[in-house]
PDB file of N, CA and C in Angstrom:
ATOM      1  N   UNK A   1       0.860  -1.177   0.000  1.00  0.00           N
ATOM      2  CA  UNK A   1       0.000   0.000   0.000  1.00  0.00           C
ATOM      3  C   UNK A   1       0.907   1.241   0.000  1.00  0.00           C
ATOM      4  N   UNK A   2       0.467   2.305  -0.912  1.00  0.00           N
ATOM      5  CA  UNK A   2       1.255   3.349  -0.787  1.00  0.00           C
ATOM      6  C   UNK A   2       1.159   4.542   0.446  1.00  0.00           C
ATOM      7  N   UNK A   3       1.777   5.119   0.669  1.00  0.00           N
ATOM      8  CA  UNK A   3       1.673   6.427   1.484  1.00  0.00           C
ATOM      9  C   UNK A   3       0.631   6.934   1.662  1.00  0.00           C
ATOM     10  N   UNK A   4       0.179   7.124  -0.034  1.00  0.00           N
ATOM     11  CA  UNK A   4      -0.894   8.283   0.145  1.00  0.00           C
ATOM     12  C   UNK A   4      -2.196   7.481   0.348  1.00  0.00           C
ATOM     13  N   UNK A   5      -1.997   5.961  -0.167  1.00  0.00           N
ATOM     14  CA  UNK A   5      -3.465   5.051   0.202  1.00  0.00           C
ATOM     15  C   UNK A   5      -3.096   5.026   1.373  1.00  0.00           C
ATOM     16  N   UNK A   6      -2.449   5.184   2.392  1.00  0.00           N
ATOM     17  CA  UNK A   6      -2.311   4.703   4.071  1.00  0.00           C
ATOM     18  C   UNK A   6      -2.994   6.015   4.211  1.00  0.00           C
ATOM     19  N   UNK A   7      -2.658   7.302   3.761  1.00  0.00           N
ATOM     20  CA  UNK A   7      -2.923   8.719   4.338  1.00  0.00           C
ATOM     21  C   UNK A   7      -4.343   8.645   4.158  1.00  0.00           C
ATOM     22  N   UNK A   8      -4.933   8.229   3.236  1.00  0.00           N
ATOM     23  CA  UNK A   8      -6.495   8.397   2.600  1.00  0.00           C
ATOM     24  C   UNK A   8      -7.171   7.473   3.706  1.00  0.00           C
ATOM     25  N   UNK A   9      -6.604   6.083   3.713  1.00  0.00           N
ATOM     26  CA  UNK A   9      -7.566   5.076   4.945  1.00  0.00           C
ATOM     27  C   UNK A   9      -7.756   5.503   6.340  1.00  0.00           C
ATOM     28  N   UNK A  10      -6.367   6.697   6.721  1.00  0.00           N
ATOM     29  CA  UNK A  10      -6.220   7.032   7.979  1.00  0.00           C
ATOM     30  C   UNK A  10      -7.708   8.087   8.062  1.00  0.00           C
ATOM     31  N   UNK A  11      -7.562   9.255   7.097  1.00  0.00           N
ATOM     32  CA  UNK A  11      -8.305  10.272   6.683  1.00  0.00           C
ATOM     33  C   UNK A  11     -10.258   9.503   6.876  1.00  0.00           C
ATOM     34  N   UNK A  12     -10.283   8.762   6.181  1.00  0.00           N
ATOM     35  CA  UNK A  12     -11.960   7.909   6.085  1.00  0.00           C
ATOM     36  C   UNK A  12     -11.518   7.140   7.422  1.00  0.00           C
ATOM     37  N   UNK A  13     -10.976   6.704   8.294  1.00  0.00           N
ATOM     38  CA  UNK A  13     -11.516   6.207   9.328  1.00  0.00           C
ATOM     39  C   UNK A  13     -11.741   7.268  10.124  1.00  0.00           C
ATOM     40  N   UNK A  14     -10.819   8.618  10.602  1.00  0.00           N
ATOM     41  CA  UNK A  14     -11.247   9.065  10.974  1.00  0.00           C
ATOM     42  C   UNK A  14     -12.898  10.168  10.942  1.00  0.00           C
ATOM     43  N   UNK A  15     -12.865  10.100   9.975  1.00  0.00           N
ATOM     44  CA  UNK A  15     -14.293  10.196   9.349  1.00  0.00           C
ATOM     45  C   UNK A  15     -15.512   9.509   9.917  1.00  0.00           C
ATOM     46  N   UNK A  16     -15.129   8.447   9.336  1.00  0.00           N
ATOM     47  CA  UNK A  16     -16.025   7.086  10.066  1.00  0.00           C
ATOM     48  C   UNK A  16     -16.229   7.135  11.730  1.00  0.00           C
ATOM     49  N   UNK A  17     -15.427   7.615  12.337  1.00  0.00           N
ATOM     50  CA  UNK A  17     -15.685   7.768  13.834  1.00  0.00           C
ATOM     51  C   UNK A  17     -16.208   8.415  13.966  1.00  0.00           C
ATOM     52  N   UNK A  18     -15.862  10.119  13.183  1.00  0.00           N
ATOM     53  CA  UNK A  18     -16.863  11.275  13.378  1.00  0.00           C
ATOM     54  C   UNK A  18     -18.355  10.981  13.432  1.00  0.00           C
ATOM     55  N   UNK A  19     -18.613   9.833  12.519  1.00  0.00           N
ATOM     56  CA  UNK A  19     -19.507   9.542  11.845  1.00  0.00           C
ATOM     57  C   UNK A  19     -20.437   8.712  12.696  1.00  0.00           C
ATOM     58  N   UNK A  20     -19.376   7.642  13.715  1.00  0.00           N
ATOM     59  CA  UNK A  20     -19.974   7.087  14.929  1.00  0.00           C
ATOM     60  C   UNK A  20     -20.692   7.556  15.552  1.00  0.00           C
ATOM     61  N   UNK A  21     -19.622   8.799  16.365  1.00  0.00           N
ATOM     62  CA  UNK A  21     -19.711   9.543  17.292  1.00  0.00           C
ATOM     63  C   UNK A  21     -21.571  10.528  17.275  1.00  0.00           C
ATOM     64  N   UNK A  22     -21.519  10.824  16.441  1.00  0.00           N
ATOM     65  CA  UNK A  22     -22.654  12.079  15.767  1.00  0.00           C
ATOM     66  C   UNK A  22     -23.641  11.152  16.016  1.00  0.00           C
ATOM     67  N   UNK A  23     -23.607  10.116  15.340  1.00  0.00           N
ATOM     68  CA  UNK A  23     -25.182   8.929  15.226  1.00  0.00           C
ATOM     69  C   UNK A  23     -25.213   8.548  16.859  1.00  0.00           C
ATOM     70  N   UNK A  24     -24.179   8.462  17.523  1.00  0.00           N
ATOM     71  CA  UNK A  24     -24.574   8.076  19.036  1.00  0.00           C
ATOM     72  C   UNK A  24     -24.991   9.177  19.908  1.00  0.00           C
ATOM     73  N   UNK A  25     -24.574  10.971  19.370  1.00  0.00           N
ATOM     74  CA  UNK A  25     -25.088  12.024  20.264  1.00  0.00           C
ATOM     75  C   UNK A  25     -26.642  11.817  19.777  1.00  0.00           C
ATOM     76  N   UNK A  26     -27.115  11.768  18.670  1.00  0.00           N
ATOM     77  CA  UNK A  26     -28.177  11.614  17.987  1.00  0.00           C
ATOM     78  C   UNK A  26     -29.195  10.791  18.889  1.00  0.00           C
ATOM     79  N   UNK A  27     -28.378   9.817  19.117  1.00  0.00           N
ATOM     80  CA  UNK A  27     -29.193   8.513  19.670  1.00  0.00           C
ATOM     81  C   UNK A  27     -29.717   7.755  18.249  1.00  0.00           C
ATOM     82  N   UNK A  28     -29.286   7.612  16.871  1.00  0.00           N
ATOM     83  CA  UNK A  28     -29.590   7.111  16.169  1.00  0.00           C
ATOM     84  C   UNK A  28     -29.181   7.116  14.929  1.00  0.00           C
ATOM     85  N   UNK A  29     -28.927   6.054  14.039  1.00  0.00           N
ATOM     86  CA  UNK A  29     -28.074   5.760  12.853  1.00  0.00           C
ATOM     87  C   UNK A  29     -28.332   6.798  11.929  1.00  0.00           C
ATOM     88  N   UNK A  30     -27.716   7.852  11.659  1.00  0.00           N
ATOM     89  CA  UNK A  30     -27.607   8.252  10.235  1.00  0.00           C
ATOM     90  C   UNK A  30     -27.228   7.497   9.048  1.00  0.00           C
ATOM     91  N   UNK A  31     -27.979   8.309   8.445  1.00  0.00           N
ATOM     92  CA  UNK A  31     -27.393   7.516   6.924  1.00  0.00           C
ATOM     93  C   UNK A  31     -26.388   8.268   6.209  1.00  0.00           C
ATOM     94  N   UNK A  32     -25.445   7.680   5.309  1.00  0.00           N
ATOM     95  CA  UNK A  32     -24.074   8.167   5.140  1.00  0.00           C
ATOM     96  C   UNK A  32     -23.772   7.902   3.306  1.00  0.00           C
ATOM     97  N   UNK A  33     -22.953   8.719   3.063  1.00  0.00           N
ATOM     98  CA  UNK A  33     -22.345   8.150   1.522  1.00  0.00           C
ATOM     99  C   UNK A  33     -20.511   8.827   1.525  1.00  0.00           C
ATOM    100  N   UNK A  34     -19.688   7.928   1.482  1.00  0.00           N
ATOM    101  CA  UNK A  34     -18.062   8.186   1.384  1.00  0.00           C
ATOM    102  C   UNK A  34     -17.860   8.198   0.785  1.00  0.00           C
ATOM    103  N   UNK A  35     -16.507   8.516   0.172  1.00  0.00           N
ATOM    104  CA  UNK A  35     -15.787   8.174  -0.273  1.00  0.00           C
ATOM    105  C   UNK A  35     -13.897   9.037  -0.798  1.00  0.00           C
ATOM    106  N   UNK A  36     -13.321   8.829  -1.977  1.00  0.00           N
ATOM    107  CA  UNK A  36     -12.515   9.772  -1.836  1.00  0.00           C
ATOM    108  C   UNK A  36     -12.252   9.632  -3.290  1.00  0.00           C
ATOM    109  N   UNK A  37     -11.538  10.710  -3.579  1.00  0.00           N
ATOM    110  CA  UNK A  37     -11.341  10.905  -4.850  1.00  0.00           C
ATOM    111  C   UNK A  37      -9.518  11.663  -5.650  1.00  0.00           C
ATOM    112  N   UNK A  38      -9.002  10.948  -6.395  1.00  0.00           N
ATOM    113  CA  UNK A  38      -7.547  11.178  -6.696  1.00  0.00           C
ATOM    114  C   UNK A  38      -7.710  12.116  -7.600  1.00  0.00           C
ATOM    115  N   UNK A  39      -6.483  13.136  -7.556  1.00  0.00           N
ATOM    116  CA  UNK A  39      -6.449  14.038  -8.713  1.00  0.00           C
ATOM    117  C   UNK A  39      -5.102  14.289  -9.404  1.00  0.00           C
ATOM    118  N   UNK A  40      -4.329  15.037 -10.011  1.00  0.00           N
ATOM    119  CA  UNK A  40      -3.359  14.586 -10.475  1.00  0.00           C
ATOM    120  C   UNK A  40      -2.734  15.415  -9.392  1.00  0.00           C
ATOM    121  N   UNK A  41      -1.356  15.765  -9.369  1.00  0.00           N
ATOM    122  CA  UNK A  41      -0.369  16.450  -8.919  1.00  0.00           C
ATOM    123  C   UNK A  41      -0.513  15.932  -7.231  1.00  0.00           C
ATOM    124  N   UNK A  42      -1.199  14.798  -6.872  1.00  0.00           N
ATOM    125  CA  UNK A  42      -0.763  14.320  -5.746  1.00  0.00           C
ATOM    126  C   UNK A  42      -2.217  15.015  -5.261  1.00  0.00           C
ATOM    127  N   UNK A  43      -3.055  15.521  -5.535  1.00  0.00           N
ATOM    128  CA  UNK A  43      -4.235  15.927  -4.577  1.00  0.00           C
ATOM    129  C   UNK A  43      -5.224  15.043  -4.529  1.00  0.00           C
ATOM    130  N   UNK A  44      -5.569  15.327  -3.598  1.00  0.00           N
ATOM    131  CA  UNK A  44      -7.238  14.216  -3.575  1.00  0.00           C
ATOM    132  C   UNK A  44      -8.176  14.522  -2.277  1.00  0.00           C
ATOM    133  N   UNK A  45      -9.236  14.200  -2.228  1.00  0.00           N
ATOM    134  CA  UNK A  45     -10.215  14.190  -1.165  1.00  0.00           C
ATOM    135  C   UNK A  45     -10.297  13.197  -0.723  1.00  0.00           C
ATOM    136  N   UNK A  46     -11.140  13.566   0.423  1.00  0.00           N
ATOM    137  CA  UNK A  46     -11.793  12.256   1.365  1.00  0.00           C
ATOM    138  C   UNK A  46     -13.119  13.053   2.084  1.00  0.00           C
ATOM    139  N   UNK A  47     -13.936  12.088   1.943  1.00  0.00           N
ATOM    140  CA  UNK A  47     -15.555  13.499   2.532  1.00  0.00           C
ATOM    141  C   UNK A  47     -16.017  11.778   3.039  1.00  0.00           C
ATOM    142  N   UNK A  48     -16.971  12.309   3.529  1.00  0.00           N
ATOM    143  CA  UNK A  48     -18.566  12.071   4.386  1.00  0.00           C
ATOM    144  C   UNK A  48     -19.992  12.301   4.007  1.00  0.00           C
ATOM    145  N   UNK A  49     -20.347  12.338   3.777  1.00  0.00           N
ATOM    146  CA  UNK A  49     -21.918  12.955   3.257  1.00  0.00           C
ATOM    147  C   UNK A  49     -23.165  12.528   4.574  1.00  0.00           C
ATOM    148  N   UNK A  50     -23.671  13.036   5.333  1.00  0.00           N
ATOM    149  CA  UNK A  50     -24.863  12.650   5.967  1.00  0.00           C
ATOM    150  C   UNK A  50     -25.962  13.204   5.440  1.00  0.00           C
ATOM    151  N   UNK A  51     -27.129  11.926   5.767  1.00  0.00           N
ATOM    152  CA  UNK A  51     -28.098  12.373   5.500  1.00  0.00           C
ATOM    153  C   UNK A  51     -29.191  12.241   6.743  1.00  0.00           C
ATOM    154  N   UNK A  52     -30.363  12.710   6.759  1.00  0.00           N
ATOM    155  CA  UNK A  52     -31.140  13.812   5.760  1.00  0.00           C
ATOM    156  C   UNK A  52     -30.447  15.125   5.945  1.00  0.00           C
ATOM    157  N   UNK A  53     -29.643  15.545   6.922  1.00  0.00           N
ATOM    158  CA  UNK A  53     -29.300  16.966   6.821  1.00  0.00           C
ATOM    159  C   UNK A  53     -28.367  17.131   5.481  1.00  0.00           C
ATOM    160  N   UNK A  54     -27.976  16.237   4.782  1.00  0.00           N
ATOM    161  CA  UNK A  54     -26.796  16.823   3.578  1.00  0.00           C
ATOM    162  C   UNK A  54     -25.682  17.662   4.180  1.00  0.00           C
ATOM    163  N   UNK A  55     -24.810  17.522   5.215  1.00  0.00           N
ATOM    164  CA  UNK A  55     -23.565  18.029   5.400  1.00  0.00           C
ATOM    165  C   UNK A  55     -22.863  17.416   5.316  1.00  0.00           C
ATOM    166  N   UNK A  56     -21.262  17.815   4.597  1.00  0.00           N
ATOM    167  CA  UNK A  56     -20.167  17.084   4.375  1.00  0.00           C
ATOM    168  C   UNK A  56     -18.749  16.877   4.779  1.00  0.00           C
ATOM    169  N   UNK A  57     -18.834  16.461   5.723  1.00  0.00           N
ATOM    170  CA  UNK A  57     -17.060  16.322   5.949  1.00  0.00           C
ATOM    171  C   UNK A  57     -15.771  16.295   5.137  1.00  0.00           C
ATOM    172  N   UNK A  58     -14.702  17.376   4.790  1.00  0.00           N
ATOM    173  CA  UNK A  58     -14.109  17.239   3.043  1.00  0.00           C
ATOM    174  C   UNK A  58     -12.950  17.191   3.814  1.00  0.00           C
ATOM    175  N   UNK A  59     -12.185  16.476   3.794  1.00  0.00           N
ATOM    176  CA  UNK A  59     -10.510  16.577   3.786  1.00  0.00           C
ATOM    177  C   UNK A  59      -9.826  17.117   2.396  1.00  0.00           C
ATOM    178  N   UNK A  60      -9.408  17.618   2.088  1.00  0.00           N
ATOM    179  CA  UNK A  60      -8.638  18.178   1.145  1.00  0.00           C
ATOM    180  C   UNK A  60      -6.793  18.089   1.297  1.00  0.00           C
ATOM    181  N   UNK A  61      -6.167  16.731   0.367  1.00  0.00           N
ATOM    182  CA  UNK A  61      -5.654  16.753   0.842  1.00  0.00           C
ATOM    183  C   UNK A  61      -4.376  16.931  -0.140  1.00  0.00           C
ATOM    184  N   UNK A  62      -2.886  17.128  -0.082  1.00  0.00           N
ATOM    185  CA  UNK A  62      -1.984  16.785  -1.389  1.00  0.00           C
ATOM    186  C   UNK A  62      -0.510  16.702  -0.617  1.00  0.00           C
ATOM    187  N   UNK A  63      -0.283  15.346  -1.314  1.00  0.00           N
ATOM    188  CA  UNK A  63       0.960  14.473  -1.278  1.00  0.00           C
ATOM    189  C   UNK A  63       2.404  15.641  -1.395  1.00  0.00           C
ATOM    190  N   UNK A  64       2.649  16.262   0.020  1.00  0.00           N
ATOM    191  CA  UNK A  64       4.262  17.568  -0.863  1.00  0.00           C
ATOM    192  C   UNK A  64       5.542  16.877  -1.007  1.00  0.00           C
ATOM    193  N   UNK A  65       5.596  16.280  -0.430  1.00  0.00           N
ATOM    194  CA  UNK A  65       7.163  15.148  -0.872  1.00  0.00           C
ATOM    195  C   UNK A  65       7.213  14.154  -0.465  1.00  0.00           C
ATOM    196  N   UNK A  66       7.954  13.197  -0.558  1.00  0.00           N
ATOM    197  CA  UNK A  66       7.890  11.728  -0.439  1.00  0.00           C
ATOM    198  C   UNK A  66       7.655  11.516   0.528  1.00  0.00           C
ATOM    199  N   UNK A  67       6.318  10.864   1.139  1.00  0.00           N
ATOM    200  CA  UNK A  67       5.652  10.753   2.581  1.00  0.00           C
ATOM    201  C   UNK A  67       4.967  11.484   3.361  1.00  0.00           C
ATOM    202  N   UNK A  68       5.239  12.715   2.916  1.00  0.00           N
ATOM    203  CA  UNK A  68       4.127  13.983   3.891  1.00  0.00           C
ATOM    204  C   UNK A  68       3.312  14.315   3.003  1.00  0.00           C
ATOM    205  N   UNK A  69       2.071  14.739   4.118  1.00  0.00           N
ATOM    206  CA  UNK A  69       0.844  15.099   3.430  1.00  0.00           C
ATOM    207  C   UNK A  69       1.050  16.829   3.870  1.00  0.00           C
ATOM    208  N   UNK A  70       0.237  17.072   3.276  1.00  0.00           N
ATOM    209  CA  UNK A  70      -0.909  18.450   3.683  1.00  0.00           C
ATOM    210  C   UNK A  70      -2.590  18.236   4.035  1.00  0.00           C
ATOM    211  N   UNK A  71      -2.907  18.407   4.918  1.00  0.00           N
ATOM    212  CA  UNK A  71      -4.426  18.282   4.789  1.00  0.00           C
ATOM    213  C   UNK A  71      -5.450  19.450   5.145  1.00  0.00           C
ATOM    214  N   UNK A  72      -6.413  19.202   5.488  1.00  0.00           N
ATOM    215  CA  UNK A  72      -7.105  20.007   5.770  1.00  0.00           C
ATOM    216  C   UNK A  72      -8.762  19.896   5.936  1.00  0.00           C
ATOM    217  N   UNK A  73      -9.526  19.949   7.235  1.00  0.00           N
ATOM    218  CA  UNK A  73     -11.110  19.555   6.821  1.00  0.00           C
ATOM    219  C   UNK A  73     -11.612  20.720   6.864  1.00  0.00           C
ATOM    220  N   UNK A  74     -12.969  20.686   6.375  1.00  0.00           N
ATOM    221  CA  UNK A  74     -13.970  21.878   5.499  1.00  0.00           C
ATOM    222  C   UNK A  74     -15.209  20.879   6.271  1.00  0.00           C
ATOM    223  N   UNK A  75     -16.215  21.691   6.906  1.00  0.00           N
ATOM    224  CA  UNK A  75     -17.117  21.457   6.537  1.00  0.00           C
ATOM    225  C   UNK A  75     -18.676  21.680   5.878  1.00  0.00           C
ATOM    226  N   UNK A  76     -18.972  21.453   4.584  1.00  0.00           N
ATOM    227  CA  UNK A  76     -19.713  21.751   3.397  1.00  0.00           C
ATOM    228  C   UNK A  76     -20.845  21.012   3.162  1.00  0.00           C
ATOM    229  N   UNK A  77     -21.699  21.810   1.927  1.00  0.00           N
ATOM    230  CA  UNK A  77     -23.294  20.970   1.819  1.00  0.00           C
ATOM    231  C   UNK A  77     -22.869  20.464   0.565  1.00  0.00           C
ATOM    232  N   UNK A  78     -22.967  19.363  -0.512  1.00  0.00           N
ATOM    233  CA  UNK A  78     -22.973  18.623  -1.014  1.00  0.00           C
ATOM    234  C   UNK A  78     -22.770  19.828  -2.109  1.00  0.00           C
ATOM    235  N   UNK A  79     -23.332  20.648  -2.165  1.00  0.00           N
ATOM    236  CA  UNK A  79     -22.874  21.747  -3.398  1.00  0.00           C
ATOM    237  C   UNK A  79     -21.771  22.371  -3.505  1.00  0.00           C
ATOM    238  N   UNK A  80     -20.989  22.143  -2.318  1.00  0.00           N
ATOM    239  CA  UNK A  80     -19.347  22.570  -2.063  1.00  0.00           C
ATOM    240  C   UNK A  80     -19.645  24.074  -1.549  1.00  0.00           C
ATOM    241  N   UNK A  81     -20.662  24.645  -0.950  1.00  0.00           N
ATOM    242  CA  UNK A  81     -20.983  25.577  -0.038  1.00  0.00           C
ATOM    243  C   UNK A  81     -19.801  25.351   1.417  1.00  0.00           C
ATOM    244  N   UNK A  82     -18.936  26.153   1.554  1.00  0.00           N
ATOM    245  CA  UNK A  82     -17.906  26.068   2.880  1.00  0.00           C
ATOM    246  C   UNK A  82     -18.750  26.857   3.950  1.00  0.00           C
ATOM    247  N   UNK A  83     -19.195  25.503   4.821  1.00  0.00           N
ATOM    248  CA  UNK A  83     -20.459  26.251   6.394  1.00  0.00           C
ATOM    249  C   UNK A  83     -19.076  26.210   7.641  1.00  0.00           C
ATOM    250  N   UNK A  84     -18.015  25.857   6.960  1.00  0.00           N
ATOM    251  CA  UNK A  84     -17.000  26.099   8.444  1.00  0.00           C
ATOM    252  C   UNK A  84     -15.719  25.418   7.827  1.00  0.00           C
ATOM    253  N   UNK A  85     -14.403  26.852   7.387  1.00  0.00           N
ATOM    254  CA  UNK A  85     -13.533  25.689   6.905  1.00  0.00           C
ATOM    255  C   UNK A  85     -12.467  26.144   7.659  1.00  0.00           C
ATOM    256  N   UNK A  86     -11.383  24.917   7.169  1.00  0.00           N
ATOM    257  CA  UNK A  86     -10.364  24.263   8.380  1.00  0.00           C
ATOM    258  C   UNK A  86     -10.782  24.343   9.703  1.00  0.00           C
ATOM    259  N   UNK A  87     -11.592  23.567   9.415  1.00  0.00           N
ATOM    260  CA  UNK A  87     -11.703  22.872  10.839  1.00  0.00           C
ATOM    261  C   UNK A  87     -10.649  22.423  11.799  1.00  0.00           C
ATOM    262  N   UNK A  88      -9.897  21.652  10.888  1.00  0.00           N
ATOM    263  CA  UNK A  88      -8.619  21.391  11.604  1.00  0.00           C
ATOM    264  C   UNK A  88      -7.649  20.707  10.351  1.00  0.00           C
ATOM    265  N   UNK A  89      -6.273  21.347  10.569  1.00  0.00           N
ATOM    266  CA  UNK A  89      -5.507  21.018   9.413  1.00  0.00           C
ATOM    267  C   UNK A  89      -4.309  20.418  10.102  1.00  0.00           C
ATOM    268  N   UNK A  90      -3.625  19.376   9.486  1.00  0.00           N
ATOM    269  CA  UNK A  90      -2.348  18.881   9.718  1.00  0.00           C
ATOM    270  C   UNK A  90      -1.250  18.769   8.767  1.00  0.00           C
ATOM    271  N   UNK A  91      -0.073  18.455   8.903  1.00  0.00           N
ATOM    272  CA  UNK A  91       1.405  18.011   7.690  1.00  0.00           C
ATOM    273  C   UNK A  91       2.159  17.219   8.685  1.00  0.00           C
ATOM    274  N   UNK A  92       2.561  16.052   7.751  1.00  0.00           N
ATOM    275  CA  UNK A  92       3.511  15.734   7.585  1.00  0.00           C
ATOM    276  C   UNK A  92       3.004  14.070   7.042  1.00  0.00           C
ATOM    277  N   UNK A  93       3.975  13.510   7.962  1.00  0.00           N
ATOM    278  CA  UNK A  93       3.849  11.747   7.354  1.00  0.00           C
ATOM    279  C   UNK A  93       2.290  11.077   8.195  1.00  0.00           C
ATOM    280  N   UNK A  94       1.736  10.037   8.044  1.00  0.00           N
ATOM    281  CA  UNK A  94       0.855   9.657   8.239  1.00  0.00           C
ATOM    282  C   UNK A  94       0.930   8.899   9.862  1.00  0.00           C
ATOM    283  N   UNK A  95       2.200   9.069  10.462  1.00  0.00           N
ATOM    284  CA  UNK A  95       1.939   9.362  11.742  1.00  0.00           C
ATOM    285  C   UNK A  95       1.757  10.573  12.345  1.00  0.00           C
ATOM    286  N   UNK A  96       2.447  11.400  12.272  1.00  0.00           N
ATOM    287  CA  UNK A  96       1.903  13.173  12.231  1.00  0.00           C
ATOM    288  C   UNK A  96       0.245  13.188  12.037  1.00  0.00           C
ATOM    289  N   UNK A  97       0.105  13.034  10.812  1.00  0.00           N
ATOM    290  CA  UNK A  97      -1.817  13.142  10.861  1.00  0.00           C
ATOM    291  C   UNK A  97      -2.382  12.415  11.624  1.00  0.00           C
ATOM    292  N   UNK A  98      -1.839  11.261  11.950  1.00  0.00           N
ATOM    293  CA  UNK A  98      -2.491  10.339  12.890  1.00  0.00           C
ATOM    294  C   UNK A  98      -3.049  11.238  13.977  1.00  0.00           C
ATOM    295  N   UNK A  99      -1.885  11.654  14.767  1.00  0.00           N
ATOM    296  CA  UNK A  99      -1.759  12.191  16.169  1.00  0.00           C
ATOM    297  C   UNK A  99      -2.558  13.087  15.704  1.00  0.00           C
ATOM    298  N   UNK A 100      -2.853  14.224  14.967  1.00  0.00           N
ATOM    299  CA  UNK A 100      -3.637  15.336  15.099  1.00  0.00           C
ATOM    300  C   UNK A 100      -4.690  15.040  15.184  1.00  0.00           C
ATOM    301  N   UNK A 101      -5.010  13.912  14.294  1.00  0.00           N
ATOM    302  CA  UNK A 101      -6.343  13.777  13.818  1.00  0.00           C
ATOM    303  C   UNK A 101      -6.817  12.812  15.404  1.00  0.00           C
ATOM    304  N   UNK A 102      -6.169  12.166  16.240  1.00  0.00           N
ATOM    305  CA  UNK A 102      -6.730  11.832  17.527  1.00  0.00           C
ATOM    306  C   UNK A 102      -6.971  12.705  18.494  1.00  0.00           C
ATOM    307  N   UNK A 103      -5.912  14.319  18.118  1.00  0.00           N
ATOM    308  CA  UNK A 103      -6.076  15.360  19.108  1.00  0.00           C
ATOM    309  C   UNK A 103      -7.281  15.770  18.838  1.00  0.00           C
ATOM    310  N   UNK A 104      -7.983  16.074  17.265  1.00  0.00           N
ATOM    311  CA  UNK A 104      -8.643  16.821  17.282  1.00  0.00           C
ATOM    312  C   UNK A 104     -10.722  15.494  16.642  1.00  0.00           C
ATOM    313  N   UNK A 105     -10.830  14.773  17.776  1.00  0.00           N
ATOM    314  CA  UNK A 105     -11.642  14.043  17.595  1.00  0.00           C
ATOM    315  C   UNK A 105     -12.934  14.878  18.128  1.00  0.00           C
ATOM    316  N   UNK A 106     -12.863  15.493  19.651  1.00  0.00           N
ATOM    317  CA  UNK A 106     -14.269  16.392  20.098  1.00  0.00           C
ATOM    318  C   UNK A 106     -14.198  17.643  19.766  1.00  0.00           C
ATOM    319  N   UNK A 107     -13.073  18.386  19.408  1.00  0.00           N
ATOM    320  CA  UNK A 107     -13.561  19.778  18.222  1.00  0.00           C
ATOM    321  C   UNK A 107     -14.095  19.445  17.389  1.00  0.00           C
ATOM    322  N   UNK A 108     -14.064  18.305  16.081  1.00  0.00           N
ATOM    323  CA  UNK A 108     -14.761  18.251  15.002  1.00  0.00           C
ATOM    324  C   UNK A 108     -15.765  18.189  14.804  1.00  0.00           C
ATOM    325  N   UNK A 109     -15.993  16.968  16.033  1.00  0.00           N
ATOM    326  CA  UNK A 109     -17.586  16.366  16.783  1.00  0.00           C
ATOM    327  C   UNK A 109     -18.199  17.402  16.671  1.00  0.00           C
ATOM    328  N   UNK A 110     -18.106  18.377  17.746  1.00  0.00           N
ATOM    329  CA  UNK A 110     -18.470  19.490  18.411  1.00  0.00           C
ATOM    330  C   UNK A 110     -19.001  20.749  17.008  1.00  0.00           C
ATOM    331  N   UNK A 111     -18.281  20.728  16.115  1.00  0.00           N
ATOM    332  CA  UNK A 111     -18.418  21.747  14.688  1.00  0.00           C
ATOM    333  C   UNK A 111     -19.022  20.944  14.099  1.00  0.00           C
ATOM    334  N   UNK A 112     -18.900  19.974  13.862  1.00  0.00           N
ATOM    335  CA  UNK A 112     -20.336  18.696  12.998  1.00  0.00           C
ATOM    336  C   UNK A 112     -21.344  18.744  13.693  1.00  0.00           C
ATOM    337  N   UNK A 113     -21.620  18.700  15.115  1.00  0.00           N
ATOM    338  CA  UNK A 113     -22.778  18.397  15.433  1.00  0.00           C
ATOM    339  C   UNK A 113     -23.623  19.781  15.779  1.00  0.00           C
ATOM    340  N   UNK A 114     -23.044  20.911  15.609  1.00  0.00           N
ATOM    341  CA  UNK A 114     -23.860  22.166  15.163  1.00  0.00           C
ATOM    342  C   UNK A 114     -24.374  22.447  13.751  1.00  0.00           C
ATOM    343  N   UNK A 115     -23.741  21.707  12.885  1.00  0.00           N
ATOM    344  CA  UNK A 115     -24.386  21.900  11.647  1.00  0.00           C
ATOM    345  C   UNK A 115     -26.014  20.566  11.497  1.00  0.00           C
ATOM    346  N   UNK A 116     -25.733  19.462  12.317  1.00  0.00           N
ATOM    347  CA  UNK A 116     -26.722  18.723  12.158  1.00  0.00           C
ATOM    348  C   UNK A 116     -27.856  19.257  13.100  1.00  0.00           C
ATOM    349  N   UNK A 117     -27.517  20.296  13.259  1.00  0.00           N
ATOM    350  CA  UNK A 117     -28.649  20.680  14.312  1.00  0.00           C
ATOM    351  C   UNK A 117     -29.259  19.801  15.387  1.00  0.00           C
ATOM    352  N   UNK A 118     -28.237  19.403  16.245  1.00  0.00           N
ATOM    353  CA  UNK A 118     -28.508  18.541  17.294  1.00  0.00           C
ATOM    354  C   UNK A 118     -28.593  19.569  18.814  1.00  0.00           C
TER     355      UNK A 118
END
């Protein structure tokens, strides 16, 4: 597996927790659509989609030299409307994002779950 597929799986799980987390303040399963998407020059996404509210979790992310990322989350309505961006941004190798992305698990919560109107 490459770098940037380790950086992308790290990116959608943490997602996926967000994603936990929200359906358990809720008290109940949202419904969801993922995924991520490659672009050339090393960029790519990783989002979330919930439904019925339609808000989107976007990582935005691009590969700067051999092993480090850049990232960055947005969070947006399916029309690419920005309702709160950088949320929280990290660099470097995919342990670096790791750690941020565990620091920053109840800020995100916390900015997601004002847009679902909970």
């Amino acid at each position: 597996m490459t770098e940037k597929l380790k950086c992308v799986d790290l990116l959608q799980g943490f997602l996926d927790r967000v994603y936990g987390l929200a359906s358990r303040e809720q008290d109940s399963v949202l419904s969801r659509n993922c995924g991520h998407y490659d672009y050339a020059g090393g960029k790519f996404f990783v989002y979330i989609t919930v439904f019925p509210e339609e808000v989107e979790l976007v990582f935005e992310g691009e590969q700067v030299e051999g092993g480090s990322f850049v990232v960055s989350l947005d969070i947006c309505t399916p029309e690419g409307k920005i309702l709160k961006g950088k949320v929280m941004s990290a660099k470097g190798g995919c342990d670096e994002i790791r750690k941020a992305l565990e620091r920053s698990d109840a800020s995100v919560l916390a900015e997601f779950l004002r847009f679902l109107n909970v």
